[in-house]
C-alpha atoms as a PDB file:
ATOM      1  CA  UNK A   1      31.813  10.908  10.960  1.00  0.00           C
ATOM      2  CA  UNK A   2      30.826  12.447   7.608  1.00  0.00           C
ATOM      3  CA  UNK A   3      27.162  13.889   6.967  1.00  0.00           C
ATOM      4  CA  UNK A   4      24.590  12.429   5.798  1.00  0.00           C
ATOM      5  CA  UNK A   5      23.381  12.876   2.202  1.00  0.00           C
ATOM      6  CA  UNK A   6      20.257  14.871   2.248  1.00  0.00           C
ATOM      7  CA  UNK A   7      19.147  14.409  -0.857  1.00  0.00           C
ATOM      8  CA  UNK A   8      19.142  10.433  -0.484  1.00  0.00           C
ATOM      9  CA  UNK A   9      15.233   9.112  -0.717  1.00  0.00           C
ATOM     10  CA  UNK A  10      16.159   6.477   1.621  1.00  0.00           C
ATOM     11  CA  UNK A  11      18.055   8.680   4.515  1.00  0.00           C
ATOM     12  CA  UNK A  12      16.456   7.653   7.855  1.00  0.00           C
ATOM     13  CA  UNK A  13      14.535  10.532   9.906  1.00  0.00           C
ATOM     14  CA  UNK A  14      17.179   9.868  12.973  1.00  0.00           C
ATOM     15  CA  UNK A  15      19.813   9.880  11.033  1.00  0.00           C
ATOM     16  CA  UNK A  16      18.339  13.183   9.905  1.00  0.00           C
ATOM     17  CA  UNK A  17      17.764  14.428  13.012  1.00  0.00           C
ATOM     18  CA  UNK A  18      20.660  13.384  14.509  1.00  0.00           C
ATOM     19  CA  UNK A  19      22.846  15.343  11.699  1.00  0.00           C
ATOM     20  CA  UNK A  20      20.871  18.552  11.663  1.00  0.00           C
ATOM     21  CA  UNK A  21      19.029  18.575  15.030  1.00  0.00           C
ATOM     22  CA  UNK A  22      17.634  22.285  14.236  1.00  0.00           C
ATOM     23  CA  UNK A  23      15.353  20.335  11.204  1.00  0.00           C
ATOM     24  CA  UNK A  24      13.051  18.417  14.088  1.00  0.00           C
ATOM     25  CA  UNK A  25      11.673  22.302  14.174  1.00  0.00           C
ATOM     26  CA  UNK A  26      10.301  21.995  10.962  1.00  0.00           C
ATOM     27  CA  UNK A  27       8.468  18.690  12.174  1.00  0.00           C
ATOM     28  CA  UNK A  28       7.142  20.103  14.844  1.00  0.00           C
ATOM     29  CA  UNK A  29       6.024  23.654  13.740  1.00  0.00           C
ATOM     30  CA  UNK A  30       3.656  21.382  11.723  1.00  0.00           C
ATOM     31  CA  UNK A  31       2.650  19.588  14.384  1.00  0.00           C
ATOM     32  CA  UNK A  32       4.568  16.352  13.170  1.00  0.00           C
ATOM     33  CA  UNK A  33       5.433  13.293  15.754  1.00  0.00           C
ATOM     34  CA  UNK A  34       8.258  12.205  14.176  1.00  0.00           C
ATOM     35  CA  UNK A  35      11.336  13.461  16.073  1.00  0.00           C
ATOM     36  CA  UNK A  36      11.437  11.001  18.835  1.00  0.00           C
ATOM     37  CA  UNK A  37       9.004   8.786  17.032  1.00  0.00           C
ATOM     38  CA  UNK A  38       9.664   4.806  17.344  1.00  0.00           C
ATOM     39  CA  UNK A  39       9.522   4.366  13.488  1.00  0.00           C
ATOM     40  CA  UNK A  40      11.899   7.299  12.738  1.00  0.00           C
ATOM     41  CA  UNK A  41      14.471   4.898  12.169  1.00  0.00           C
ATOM     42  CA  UNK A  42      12.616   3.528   9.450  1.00  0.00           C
ATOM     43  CA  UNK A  43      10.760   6.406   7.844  1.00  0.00           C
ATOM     44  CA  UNK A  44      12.357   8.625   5.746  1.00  0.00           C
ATOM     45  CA  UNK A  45      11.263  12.436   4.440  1.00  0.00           C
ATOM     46  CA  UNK A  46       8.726  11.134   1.830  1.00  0.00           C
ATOM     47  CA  UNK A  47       6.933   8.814   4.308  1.00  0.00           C
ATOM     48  CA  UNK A  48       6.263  11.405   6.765  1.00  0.00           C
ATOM     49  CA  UNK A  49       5.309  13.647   4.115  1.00  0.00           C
ATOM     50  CA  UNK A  50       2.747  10.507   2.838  1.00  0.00           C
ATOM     51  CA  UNK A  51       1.501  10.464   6.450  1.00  0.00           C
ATOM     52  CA  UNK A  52       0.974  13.870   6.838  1.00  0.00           C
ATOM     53  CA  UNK A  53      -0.372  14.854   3.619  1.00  0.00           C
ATOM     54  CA  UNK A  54       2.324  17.142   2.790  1.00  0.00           C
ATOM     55  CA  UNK A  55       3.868  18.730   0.132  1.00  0.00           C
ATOM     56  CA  UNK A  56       7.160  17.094  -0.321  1.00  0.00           C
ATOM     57  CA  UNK A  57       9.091  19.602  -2.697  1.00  0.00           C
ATOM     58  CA  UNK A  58       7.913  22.575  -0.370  1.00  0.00           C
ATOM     59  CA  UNK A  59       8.775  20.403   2.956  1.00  0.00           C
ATOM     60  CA  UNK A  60      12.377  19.628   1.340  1.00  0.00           C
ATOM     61  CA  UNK A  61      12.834  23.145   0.765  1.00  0.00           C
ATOM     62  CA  UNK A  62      11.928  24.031   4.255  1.00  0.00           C
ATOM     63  CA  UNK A  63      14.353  21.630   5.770  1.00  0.00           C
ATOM     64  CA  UNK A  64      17.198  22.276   3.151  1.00  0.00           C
ATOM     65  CA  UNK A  65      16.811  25.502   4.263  1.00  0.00           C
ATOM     66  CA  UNK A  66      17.630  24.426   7.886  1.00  0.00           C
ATOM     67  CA  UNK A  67      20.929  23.438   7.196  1.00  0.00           C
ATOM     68  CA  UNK A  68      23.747  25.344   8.273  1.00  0.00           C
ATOM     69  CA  UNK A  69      26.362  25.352   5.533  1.00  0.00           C
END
């Protein structure tokens, strides 16, 4: 099965975290629910980001840096 694209605004959090489990870290070093949440299938980076008042450009770069080349 082929990656996921990260860069796709629609990409699923569990199909996130399912791809790159090492990113839920970066969800829960901010104390974020959403690895194992019930609406991570339908949520996607910019509505937890929405929901947690984040800053999306600086959580993106967190997480791209999370995955392992």
């Amino acid at each position: 099965m082929s990656q996921p694209d990260f860069d796709d605004p629609d990409l699923p959090l569990a199909d996130l975290f399912a791809a790159w489990p090492d990113m839920a870290g970066a969800f829960m070093d901010r104390r974020m629910l959403c690895p194992g949440c019930l609406i991570a299938p339908f949520h996607a980076i910019t509505d937890a980001c929405l929901e947690y008042d984040l800053d999306e450009d600086a959580f993106r770069d967190d997480l791209q840096a999370r995955i392992k080349p």
